[in-house]
C-alpha atoms as a PDB file:
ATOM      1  CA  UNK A   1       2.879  -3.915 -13.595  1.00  0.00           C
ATOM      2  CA  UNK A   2      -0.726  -5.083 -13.461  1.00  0.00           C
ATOM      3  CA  UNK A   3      -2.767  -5.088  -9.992  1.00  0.00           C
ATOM      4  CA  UNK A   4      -5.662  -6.761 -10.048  1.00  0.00           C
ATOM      5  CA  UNK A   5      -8.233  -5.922  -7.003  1.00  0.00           C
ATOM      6  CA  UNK A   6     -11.145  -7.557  -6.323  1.00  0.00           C
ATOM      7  CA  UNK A   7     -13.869  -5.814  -4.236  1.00  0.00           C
ATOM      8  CA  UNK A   8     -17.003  -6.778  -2.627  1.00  0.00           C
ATOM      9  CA  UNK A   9     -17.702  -2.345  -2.870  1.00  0.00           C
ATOM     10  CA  UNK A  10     -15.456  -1.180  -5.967  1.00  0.00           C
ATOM     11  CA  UNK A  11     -16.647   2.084  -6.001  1.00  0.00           C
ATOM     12  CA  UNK A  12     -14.385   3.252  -3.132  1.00  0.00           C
ATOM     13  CA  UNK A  13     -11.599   2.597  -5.224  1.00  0.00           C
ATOM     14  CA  UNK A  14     -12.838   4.987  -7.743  1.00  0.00           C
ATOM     15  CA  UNK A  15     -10.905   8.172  -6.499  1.00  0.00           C
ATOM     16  CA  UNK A  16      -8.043   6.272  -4.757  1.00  0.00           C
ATOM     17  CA  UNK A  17      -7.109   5.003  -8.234  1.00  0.00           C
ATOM     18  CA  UNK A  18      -7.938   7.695 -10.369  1.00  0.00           C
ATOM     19  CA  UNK A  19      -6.198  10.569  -9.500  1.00  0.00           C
ATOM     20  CA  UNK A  20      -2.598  11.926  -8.904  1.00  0.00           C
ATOM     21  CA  UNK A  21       0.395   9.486  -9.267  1.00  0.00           C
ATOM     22  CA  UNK A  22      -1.423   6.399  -9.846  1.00  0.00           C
ATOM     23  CA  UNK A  23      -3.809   7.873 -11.937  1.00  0.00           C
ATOM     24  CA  UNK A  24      -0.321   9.353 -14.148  1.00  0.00           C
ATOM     25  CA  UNK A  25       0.937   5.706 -13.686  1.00  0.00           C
ATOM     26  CA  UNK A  26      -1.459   3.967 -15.905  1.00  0.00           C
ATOM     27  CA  UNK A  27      -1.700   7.216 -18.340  1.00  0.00           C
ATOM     28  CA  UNK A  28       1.764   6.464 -18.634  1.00  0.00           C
ATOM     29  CA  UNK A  29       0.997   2.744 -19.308  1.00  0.00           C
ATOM     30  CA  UNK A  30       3.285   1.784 -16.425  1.00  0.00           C
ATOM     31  CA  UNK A  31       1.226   0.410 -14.648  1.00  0.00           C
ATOM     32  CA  UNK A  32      -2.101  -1.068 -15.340  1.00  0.00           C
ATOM     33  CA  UNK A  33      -4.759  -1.454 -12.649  1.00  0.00           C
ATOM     34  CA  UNK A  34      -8.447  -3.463 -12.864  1.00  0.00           C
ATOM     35  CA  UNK A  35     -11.078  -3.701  -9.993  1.00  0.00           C
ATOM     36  CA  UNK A  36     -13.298  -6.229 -10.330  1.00  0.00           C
ATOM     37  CA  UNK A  37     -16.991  -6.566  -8.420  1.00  0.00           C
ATOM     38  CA  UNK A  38     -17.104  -9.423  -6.533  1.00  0.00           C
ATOM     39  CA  UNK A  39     -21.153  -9.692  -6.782  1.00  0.00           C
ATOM     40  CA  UNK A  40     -20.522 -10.193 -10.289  1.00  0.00           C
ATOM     41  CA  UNK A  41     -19.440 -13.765  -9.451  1.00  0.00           C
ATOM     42  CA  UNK A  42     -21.931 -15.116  -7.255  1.00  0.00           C
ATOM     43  CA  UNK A  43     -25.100 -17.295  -9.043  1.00  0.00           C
ATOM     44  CA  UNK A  44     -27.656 -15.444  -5.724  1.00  0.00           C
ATOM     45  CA  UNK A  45     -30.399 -13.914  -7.721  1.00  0.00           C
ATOM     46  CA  UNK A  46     -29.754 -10.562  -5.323  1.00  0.00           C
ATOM     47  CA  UNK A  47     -26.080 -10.938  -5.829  1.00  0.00           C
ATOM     48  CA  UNK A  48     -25.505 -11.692  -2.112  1.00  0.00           C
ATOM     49  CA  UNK A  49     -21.825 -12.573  -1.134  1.00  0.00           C
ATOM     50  CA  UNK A  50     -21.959 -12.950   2.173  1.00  0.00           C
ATOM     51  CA  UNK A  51     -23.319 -15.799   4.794  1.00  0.00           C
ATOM     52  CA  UNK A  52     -23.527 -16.127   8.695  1.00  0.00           C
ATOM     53  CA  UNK A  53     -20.260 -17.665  10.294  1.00  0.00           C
ATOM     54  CA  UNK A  54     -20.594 -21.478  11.306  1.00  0.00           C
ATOM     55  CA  UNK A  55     -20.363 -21.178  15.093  1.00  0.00           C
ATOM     56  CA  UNK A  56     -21.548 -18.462  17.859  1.00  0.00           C
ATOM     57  CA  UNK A  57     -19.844 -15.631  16.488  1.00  0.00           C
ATOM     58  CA  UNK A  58     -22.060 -12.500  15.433  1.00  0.00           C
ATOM     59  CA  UNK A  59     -21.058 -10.988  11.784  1.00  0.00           C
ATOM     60  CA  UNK A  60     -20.804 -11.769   8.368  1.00  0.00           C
ATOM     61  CA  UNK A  61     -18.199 -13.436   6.412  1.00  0.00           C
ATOM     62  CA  UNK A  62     -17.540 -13.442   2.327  1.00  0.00           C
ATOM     63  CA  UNK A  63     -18.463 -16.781   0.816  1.00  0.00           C
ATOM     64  CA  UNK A  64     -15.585 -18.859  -0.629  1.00  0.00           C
ATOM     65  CA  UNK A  65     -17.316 -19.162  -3.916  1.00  0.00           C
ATOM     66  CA  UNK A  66     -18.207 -16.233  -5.363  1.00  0.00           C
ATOM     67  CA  UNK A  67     -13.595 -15.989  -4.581  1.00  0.00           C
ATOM     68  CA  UNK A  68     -12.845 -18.743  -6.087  1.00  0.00           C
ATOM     69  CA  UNK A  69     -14.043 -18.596  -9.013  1.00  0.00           C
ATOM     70  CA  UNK A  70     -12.975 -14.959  -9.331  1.00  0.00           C
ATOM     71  CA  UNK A  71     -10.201 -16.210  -8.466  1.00  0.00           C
ATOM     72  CA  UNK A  72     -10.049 -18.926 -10.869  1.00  0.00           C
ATOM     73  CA  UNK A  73     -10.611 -16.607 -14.121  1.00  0.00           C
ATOM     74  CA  UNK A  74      -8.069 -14.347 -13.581  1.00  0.00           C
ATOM     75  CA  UNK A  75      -5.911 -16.717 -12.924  1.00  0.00           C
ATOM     76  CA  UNK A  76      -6.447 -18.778 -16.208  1.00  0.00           C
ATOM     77  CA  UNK A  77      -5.403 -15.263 -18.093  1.00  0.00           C
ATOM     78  CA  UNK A  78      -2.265 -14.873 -15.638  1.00  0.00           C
ATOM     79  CA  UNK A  79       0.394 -15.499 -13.419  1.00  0.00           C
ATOM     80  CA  UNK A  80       0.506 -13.794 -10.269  1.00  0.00           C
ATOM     81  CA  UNK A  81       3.638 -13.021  -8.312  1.00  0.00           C
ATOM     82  CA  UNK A  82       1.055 -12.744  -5.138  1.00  0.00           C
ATOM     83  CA  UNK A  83      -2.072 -13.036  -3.898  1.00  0.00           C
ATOM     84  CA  UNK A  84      -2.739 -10.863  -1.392  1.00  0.00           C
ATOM     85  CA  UNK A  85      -5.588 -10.296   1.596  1.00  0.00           C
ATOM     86  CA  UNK A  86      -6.060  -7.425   3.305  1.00  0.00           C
ATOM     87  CA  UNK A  87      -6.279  -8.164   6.865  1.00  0.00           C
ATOM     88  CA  UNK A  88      -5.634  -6.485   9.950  1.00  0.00           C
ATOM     89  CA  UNK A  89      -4.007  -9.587  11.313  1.00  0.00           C
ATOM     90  CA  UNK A  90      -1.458  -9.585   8.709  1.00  0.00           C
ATOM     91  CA  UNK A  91       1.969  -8.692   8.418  1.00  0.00           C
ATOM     92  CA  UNK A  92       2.532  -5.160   8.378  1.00  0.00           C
ATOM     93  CA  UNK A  93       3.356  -3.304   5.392  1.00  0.00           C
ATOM     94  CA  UNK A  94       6.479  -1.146   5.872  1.00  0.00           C
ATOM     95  CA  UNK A  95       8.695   0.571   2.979  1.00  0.00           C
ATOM     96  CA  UNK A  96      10.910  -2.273   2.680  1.00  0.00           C
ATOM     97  CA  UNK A  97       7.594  -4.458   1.849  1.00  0.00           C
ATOM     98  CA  UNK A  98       6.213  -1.848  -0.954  1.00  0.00           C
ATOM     99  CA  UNK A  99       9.898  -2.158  -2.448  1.00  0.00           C
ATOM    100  CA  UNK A 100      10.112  -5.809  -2.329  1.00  0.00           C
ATOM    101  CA  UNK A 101       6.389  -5.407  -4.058  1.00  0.00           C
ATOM    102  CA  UNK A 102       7.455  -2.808  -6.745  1.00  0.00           C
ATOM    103  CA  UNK A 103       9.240  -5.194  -8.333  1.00  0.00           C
ATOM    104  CA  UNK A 104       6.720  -7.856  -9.036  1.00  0.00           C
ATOM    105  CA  UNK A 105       4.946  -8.504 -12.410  1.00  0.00           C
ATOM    106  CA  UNK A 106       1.150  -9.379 -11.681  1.00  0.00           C
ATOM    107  CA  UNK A 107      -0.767  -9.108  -8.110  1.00  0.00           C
ATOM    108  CA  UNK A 108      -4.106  -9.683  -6.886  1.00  0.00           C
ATOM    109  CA  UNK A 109      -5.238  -8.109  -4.086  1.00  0.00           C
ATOM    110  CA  UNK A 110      -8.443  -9.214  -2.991  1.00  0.00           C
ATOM    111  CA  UNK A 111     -10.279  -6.913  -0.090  1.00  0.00           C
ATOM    112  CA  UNK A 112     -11.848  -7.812   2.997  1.00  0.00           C
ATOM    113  CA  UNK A 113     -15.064  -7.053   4.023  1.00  0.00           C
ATOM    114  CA  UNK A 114     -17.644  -7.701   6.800  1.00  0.00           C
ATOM    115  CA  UNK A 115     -16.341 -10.031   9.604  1.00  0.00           C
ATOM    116  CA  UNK A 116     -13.597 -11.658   6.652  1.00  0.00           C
ATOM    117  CA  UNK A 117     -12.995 -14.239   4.323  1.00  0.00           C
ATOM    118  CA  UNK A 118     -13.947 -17.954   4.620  1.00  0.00           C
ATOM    119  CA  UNK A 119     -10.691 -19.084   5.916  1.00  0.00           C
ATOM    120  CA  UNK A 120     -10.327 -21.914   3.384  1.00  0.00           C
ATOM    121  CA  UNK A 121      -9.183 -19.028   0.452  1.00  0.00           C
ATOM    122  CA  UNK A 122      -6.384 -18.100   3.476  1.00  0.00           C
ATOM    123  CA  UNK A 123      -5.366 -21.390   3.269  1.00  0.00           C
ATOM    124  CA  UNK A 124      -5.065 -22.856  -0.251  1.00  0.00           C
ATOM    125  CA  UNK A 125      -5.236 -19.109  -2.582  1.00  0.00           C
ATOM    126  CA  UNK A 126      -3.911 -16.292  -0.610  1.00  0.00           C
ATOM    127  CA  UNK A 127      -0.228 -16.159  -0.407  1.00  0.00           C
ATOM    128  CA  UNK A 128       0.254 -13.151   1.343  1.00  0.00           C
ATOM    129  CA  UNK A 129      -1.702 -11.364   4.064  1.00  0.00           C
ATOM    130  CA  UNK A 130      -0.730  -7.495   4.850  1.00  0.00           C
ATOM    131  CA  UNK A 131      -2.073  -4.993   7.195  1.00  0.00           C
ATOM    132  CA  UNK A 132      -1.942  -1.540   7.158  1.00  0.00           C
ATOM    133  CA  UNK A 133      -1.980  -0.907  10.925  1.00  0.00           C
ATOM    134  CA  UNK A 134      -3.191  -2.455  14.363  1.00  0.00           C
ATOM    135  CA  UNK A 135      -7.058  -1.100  13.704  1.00  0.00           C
ATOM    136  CA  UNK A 136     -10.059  -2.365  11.976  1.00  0.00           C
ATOM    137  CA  UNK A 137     -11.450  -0.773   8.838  1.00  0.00           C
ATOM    138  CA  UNK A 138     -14.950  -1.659   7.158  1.00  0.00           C
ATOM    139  CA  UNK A 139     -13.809  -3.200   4.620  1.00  0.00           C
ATOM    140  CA  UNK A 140     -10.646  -3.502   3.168  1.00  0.00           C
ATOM    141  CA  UNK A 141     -10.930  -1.056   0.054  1.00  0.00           C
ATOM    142  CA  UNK A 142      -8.876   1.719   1.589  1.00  0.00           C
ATOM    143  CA  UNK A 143      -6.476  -1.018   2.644  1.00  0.00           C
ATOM    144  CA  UNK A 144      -6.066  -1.928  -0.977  1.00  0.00           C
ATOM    145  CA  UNK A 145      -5.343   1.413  -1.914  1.00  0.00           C
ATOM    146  CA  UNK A 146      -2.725   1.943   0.647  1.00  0.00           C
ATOM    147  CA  UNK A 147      -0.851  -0.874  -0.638  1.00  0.00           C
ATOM    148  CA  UNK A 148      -1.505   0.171  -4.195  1.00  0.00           C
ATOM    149  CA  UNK A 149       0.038   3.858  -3.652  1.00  0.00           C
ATOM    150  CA  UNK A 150       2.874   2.680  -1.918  1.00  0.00           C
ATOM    151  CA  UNK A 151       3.889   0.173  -4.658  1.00  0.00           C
ATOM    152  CA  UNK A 152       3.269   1.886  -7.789  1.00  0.00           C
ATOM    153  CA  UNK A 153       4.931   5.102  -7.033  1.00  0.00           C
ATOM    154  CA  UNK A 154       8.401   3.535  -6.458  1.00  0.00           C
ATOM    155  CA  UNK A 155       8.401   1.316 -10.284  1.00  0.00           C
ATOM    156  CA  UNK A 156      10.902   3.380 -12.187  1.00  0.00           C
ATOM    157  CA  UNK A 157       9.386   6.385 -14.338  1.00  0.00           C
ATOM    158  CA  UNK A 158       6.426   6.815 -12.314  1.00  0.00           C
ATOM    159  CA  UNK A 159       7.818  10.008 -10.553  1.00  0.00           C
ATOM    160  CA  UNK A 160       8.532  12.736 -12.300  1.00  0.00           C
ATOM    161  CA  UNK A 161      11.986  12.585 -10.087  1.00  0.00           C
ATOM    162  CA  UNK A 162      13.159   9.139  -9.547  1.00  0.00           C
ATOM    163  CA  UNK A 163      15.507  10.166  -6.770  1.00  0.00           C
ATOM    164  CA  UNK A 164      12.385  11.553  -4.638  1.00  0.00           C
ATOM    165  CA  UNK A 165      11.488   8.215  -3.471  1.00  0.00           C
ATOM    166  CA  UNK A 166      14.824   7.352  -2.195  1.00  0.00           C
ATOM    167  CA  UNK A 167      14.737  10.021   0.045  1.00  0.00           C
ATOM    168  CA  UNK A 168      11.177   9.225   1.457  1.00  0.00           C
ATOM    169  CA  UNK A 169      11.089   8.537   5.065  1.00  0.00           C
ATOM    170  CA  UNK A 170      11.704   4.472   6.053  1.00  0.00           C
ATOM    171  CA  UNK A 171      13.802   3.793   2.967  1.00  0.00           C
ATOM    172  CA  UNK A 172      16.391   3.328   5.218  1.00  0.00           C
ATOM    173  CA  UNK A 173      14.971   2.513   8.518  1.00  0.00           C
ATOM    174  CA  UNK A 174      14.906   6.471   9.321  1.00  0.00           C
ATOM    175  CA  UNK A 175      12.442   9.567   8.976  1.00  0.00           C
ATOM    176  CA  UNK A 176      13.032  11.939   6.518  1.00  0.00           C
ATOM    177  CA  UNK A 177      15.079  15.141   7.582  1.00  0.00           C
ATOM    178  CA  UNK A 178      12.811  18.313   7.521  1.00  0.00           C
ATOM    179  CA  UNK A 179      12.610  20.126   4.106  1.00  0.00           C
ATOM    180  CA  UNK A 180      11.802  23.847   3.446  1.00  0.00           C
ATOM    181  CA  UNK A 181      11.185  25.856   0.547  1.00  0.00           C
ATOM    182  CA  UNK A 182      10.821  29.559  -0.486  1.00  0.00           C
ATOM    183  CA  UNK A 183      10.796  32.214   1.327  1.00  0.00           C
ATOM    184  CA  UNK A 184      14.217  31.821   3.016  1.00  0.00           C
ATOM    185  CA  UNK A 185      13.060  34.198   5.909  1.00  0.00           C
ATOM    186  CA  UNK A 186       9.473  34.397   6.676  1.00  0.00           C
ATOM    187  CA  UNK A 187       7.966  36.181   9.838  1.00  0.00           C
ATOM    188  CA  UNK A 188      11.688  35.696  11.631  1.00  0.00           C
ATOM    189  CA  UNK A 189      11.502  32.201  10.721  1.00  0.00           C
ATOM    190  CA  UNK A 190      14.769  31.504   9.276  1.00  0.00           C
ATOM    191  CA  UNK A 191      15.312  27.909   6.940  1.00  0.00           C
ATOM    192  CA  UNK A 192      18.744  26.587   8.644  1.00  0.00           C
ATOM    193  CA  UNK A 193      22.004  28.086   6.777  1.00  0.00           C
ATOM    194  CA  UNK A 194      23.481  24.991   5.744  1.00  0.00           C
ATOM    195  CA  UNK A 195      20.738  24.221   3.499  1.00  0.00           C
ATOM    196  CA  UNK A 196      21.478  28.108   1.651  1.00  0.00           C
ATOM    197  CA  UNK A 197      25.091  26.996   1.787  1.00  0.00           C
ATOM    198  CA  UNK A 198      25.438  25.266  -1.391  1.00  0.00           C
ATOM    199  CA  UNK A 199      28.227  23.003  -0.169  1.00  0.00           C
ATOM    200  CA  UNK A 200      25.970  19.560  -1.145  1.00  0.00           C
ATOM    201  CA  UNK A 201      28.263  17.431   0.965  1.00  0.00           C
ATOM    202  CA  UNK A 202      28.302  19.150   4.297  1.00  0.00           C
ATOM    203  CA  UNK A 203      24.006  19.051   3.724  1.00  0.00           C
ATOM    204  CA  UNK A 204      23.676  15.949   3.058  1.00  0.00           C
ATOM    205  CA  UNK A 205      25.842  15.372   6.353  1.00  0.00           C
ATOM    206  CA  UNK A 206      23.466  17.967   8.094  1.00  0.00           C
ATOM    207  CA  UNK A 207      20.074  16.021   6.405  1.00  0.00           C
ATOM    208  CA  UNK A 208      21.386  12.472   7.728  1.00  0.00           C
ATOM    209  CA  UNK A 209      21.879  14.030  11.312  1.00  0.00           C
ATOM    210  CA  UNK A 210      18.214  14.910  11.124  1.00  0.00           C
ATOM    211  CA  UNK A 211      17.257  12.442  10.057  1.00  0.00           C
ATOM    212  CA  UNK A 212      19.012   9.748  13.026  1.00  0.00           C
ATOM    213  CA  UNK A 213      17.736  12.788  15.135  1.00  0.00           C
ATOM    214  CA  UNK A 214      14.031  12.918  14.380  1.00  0.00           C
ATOM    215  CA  UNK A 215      13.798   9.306  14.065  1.00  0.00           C
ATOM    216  CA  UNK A 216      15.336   9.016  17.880  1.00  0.00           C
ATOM    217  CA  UNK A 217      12.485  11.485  18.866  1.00  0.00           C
ATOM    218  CA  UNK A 218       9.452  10.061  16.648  1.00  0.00           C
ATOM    219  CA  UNK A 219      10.375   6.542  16.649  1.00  0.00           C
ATOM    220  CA  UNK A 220      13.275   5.374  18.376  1.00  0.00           C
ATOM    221  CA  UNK A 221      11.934   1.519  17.495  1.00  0.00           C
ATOM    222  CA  UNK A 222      13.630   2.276  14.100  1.00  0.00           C
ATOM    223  CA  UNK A 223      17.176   3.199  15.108  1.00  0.00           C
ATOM    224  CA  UNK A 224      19.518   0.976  14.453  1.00  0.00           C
ATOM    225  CA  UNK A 225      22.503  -0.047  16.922  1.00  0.00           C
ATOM    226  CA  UNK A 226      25.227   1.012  14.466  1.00  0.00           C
ATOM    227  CA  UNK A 227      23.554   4.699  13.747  1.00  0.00           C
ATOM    228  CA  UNK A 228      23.471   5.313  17.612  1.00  0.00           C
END
């Protein structure tokens, strides 16, 4: 996979992108991941990318052409499954959307900044919009990385155990059960027998009761009818 992101401030993708699993990822050469600096495409002698919205509204929005003709070069060496915009007034991305992702070819995520986007990239280059939440961030860097993390860690090979991400909370519309580890018994506090049982069928009966459990408790939104 190859994400393309393109950033009015790429330096706070530096770290995001350059450690841990997505930093293995493209070590790996599974998946391959370019920011590009949006300043480099405007033709303002101080690189500015940024104007003062038509109308009465205070704050500045990204220029369409600095975008488009980003845009326009990457697209000439490529064909992208999406185009995406971070936006807070976008759909929301959830585990089934970071699957659905995972399985693309080429994306291009481009970040929002300031007060947004000149709306006329929304309308004939973006073809999807995502949020990560109903809040606003800066800019939409961290956003970007968010989405990244979530996709790249589920194409096949990037975890060390494959089978860990199926078990990740929301891959099937529930949390995840609770998990312990060694010691067994610390300070009186006792991991549940069943789990020191070895009998794997009667645990993972225990884990999905948990996990309907918790998810009642945390977020009963989730629950569905059938589970009840």
């Amino acid at each position: 996979m190859r994400i393309d992101i393109v950033s009015v401030l790429p330096e706070l993708l530096e770290s995001p992108l350059g450690h841990s699993i997505i930093h293995r990822a493209q070590k790996k050469g599974l998946a391959e991941i370019v920011v590009h600096p949006l300043r480099d495409y405007t033709h303002d002698k101080r690189r500015t990318v940024d104007d003062y919205a038509f109308g009465p509204d205070a704050g500045m929005v990204l220029k369409i052409q600095p975008i488009f003709e980003c845009f326009q070069e990457l697209m000439a060496e490529r064909t992208y499954d999406e185009v995406i915009y971070t936006s807070p007034d976008g759909e929301l991305l959830t585990q089934q959307l970071a699957n659905q992702l995972s399985t693309k070819k080429n994306l291009l995520i481009l970040c929002g900044h300031y007060k947004g986007i000149d709306h006329r990239v929304r309308e004939n280059m973006v073809t999807r919009e995502i949020s990560i939440g109903d809040y606003v961030l800066s800019g939409g860097e961290l956003a970007a990385a968010v989405i990244v993390d979530s996709v790249v860690r589920l194409i096949p090979g990037v975890l060390s155990d494959e089978t860990s991400a199926l078990t990740d909370s929301f891959q099937d519309n529930l949390l995840a059960p609770p998990v312990y580890t060694r010691p067994a018994d610390f300070n009186g506090w006792k991991v549940p027998d069943i789990l020191l049982s070895g009998n794997f069928a009667e645990i993972e009966k225990w884990q999905h009761k948990q996990a309907i459990e918790r998810t009642k408790l945390l977020r009963p939104g989730l629950i569905d009818p059938k589970d009840e």
